[in-house]
N, C-alpha and C. Protein backbone atom coordinates (compact mmCIF):
# COMPACT_ATOMS: atom_id res chain seq x y z
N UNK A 1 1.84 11.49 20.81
CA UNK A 1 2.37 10.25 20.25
C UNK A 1 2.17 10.25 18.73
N UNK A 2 3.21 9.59 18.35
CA UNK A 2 3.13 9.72 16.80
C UNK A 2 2.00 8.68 16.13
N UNK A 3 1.58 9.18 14.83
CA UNK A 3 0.17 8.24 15.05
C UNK A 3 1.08 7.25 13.20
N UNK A 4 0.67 6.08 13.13
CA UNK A 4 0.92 5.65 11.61
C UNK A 4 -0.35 4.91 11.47
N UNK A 5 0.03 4.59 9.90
CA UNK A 5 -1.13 4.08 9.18
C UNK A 5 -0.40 2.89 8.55
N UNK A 6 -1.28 1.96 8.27
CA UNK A 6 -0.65 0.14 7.71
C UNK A 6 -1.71 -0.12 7.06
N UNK A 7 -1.67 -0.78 5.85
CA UNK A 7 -2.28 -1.23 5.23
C UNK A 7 -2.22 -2.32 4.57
N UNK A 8 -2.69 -3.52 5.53
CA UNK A 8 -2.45 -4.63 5.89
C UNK A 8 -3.44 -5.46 5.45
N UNK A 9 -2.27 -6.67 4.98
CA UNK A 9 -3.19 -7.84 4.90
C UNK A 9 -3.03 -8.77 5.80
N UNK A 10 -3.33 -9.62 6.44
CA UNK A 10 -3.08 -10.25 7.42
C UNK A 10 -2.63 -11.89 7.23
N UNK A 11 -2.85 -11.85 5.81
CA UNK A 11 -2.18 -13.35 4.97
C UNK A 11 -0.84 -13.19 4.54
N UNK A 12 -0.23 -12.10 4.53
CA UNK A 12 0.88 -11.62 3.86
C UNK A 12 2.05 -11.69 4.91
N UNK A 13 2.83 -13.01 4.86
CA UNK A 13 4.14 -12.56 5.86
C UNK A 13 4.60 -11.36 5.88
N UNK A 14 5.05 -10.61 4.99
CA UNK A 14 5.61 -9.45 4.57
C UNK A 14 5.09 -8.04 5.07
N UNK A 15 3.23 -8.37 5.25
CA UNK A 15 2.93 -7.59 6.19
C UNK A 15 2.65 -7.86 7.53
N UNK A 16 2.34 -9.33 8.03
CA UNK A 16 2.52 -9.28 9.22
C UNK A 16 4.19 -8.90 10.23
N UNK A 17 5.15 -9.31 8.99
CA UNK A 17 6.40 -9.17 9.55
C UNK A 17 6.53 -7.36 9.91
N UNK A 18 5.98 -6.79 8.77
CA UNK A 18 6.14 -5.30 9.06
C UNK A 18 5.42 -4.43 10.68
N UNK A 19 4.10 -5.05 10.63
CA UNK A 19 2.99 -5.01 11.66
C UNK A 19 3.85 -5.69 13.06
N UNK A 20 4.54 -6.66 13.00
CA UNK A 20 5.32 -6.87 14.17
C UNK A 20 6.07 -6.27 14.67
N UNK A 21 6.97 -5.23 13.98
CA UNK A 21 7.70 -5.01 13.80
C UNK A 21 7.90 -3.28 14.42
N UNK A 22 6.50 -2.90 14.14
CA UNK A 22 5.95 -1.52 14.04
C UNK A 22 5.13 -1.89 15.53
N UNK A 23 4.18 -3.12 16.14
CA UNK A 23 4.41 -3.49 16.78
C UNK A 23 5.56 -3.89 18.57
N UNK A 24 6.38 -3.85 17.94
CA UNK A 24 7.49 -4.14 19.03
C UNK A 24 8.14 -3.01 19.83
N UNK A 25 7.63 -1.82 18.54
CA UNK A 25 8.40 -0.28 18.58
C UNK A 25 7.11 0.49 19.72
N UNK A 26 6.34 -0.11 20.12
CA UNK A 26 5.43 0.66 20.73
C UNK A 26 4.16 1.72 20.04
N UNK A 27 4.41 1.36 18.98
CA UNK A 27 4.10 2.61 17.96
C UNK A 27 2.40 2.77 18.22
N UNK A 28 1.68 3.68 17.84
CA UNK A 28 0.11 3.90 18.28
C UNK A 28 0.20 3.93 16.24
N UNK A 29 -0.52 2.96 16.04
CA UNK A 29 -1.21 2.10 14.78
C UNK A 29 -2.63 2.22 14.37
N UNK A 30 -2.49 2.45 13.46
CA UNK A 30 -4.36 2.74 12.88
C UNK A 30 -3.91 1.33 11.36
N UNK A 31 -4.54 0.18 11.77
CA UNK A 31 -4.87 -1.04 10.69
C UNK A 31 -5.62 -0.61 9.85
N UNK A 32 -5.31 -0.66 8.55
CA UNK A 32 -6.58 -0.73 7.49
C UNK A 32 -6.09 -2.20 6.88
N UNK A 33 -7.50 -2.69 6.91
CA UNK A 33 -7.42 -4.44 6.37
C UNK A 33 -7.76 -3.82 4.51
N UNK A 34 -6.98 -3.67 4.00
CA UNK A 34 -7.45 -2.76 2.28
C UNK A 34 -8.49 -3.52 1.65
N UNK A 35 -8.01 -5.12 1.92
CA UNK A 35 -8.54 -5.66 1.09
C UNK A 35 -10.22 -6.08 1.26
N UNK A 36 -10.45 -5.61 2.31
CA UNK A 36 -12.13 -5.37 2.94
C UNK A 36 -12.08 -4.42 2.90
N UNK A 37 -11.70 -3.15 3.05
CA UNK A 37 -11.60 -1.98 3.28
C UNK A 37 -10.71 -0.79 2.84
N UNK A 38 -11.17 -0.98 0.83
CA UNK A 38 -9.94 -0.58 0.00
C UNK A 38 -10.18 1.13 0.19
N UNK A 39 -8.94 1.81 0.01
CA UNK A 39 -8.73 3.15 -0.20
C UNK A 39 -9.04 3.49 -1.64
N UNK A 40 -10.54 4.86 -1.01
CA UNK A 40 -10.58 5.29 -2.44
C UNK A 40 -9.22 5.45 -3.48
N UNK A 41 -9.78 5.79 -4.53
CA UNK A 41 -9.34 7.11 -5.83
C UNK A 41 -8.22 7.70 -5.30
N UNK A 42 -9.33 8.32 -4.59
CA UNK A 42 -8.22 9.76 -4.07
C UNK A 42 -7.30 9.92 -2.75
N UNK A 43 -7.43 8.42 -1.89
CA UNK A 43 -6.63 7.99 -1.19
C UNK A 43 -5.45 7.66 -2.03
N UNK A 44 -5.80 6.71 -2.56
CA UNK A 44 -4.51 6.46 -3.71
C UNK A 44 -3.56 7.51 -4.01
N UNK A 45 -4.06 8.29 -4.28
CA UNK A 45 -3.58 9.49 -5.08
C UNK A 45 -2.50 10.08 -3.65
N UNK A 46 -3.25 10.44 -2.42
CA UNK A 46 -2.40 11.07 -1.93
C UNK A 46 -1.68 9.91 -1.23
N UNK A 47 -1.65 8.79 -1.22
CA UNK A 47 -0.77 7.34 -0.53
C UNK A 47 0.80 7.83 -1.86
N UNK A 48 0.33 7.86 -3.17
CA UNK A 48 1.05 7.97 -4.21
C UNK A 48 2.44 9.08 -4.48
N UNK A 49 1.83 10.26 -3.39
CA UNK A 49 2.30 11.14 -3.44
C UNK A 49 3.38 11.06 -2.33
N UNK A 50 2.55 10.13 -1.82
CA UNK A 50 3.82 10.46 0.18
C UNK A 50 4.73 9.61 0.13
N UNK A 51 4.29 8.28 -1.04
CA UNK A 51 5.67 7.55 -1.23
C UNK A 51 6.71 8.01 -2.38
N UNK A 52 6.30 8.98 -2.88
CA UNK A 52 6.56 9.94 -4.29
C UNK A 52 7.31 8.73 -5.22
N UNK A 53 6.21 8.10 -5.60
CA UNK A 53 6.02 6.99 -6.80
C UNK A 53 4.71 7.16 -7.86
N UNK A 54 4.91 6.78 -8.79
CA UNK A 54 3.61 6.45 -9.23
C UNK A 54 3.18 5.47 -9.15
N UNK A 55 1.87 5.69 -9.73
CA UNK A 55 0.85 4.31 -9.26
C UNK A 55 0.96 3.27 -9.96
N UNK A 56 1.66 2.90 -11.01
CA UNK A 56 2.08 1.97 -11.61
C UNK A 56 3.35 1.22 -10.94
N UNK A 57 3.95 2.07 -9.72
CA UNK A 57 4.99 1.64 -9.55
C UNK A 57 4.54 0.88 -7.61
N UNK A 58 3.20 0.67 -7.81
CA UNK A 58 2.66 -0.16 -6.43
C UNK A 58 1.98 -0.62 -6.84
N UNK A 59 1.80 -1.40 -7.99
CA UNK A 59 0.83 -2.32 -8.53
C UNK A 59 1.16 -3.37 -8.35
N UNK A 60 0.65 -4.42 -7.47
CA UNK A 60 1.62 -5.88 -7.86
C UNK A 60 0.85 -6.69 -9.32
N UNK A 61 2.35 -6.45 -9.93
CA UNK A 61 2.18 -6.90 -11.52
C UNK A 61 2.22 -8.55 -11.45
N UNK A 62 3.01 -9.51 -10.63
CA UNK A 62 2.36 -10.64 -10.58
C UNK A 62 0.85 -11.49 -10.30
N UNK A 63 0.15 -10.25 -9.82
CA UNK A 63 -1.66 -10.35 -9.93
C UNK A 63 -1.42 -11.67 -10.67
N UNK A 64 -2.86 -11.83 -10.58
CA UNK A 64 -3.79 -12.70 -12.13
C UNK A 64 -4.31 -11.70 -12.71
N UNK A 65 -4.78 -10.83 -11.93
CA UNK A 65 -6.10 -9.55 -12.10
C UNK A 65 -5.51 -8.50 -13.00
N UNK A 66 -3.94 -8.46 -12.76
CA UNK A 66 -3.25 -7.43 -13.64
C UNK A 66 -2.84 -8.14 -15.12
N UNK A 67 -2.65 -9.08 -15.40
CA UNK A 67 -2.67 -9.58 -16.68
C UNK A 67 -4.20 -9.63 -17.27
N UNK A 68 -5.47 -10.05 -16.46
CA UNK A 68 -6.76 -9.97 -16.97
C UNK A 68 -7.26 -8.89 -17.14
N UNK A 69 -6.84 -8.18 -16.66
CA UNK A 69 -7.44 -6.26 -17.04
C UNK A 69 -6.01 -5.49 -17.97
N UNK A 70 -5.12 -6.36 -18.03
CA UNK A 70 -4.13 -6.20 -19.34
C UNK A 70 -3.57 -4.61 -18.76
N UNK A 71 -3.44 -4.63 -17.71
CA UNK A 71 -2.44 -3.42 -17.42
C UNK A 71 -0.98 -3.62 -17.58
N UNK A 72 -0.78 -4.92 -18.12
CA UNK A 72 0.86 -4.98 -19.01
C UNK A 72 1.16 -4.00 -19.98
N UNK A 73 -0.19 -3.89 -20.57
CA UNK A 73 -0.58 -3.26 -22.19
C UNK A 73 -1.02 -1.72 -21.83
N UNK A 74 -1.11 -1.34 -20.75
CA UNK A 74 -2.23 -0.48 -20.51
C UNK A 74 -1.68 0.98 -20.45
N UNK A 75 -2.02 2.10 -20.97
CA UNK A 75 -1.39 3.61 -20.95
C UNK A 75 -2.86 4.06 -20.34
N UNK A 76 -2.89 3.66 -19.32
CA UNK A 76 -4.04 4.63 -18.46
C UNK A 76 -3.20 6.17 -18.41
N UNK A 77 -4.32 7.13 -17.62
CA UNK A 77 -4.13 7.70 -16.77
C UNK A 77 -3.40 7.59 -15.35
N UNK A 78 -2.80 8.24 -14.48
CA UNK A 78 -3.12 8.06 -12.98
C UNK A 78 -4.13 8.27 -12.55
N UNK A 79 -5.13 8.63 -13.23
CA UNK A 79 -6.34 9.03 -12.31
C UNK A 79 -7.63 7.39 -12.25
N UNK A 80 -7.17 6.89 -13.70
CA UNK A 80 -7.54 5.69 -14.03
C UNK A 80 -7.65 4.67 -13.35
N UNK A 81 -5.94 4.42 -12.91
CA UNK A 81 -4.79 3.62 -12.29
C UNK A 81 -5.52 3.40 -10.75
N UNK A 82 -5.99 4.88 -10.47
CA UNK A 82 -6.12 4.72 -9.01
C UNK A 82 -7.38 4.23 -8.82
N UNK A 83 -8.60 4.48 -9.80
CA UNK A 83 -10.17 3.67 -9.79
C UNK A 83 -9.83 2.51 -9.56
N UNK A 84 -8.84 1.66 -10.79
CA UNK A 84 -8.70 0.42 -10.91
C UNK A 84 -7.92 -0.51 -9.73
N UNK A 85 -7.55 0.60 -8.88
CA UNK A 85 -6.65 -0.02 -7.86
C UNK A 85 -7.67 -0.08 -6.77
N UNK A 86 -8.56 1.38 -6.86
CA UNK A 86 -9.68 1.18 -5.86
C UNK A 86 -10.37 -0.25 -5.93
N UNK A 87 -10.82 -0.70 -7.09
CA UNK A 87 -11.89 -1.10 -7.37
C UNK A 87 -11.57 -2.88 -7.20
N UNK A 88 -9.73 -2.74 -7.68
CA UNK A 88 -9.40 -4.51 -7.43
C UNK A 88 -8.30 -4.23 -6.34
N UNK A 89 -8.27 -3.91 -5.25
CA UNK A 89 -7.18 -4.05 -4.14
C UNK A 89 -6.36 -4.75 -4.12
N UNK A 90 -6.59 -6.24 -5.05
CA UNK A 90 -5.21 -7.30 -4.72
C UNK A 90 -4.25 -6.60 -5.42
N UNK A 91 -4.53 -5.70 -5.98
CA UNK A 91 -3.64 -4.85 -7.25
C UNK A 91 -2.49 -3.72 -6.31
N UNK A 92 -2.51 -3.34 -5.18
CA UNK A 92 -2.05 -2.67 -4.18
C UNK A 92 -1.19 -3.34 -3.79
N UNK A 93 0.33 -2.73 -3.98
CA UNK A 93 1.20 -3.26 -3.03
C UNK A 93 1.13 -3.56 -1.43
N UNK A 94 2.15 -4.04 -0.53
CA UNK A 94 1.76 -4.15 0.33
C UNK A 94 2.84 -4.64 1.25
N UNK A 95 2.84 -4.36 2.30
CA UNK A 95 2.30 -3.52 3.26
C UNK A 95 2.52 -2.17 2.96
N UNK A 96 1.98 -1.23 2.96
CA UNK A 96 2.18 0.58 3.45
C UNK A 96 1.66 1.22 4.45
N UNK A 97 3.11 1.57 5.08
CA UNK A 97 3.03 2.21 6.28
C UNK A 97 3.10 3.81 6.11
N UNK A 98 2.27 4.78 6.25
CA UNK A 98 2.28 5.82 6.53
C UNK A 98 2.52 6.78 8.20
N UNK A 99 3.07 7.71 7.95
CA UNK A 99 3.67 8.42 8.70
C UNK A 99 3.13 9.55 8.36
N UNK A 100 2.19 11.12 8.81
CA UNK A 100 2.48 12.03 8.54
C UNK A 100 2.35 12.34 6.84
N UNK A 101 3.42 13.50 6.35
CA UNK A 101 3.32 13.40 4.68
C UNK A 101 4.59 12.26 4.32
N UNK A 102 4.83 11.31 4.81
CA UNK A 102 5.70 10.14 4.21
C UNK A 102 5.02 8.71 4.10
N UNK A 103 5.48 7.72 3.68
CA UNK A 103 4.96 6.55 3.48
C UNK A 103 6.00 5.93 3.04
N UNK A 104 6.07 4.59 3.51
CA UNK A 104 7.04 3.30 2.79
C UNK A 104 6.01 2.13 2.40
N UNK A 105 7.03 1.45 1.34
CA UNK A 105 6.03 -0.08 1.26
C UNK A 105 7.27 -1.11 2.02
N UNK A 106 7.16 -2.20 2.61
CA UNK A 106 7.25 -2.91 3.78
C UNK A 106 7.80 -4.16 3.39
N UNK A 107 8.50 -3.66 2.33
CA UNK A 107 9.19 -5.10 1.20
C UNK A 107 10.83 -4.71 1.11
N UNK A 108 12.06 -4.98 1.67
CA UNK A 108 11.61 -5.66 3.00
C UNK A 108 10.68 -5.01 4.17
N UNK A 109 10.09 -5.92 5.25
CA UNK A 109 9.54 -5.23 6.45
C UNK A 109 10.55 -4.16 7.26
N UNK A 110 11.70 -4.33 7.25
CA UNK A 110 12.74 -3.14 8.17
C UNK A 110 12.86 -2.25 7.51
N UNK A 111 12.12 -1.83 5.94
CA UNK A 111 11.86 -0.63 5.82
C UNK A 111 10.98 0.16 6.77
N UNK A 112 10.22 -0.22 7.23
CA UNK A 112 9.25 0.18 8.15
C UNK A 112 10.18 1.33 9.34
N UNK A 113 11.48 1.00 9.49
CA UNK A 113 12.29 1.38 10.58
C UNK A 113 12.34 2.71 10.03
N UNK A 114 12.73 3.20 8.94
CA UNK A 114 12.55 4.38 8.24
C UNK A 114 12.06 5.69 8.65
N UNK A 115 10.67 5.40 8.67
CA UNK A 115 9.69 6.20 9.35
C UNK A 115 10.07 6.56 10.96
N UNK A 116 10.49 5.73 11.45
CA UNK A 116 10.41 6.27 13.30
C UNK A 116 11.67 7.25 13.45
């Protein structure tokens, strides 16, 4: 059975809609709640790679946290990007569903369909 990965918040319509959804399909699901239970550095890094984006480009820039740590302004690194994402999770897009070497983010949730 095919195995996926979600990385879920459970306040987030957007990810519960995805989680239903992935849900309904029968699918065998491994939950990560991020925001108790954020993905290192170097999770990041390879989450980054399977959606082949950069990490600036799964940041949610409407934060508070991303205007207070001024990553409007900011020419990090990626290697930076991904501490700082470790370190403040609300900063992580969301939902991401992983598959294998692929991944989607869940905005809309019937991206999720993608993967199966």
């Amino acid at each position: 059975m095919d195995h996926y990965i979600i990385y879920h918040n459970p306040r987030c319509s957007k990810s519960r809609q995805t989680l239903s959804i992935m849900n309904e399909n029968n699918l065998n699901i491994k939950i990560v709640q991020y925001l108790t239970d954020p993905p290192s550095p170097k999770e990041l890094e390879v989450i980054s790679r399977k959606l082949s984006i950069s990490p600036m480009d799964f940041i949610r820039k409407k934060e508070l946290i991303y205007t207070e740590l001024g990553l409007n302004n900011y020419n990090a690194s990626e290697s930076e990007l991904f501490e700082i994402m470790s370190e403040n999770p609300k900063l992580i897009e969301r939902p991401i569903v992983i598959k294998g070497d692929k991944a989607i983010i869940g905005r809309p949730p019937e991206n999720v369909i993608e993967l199966f």
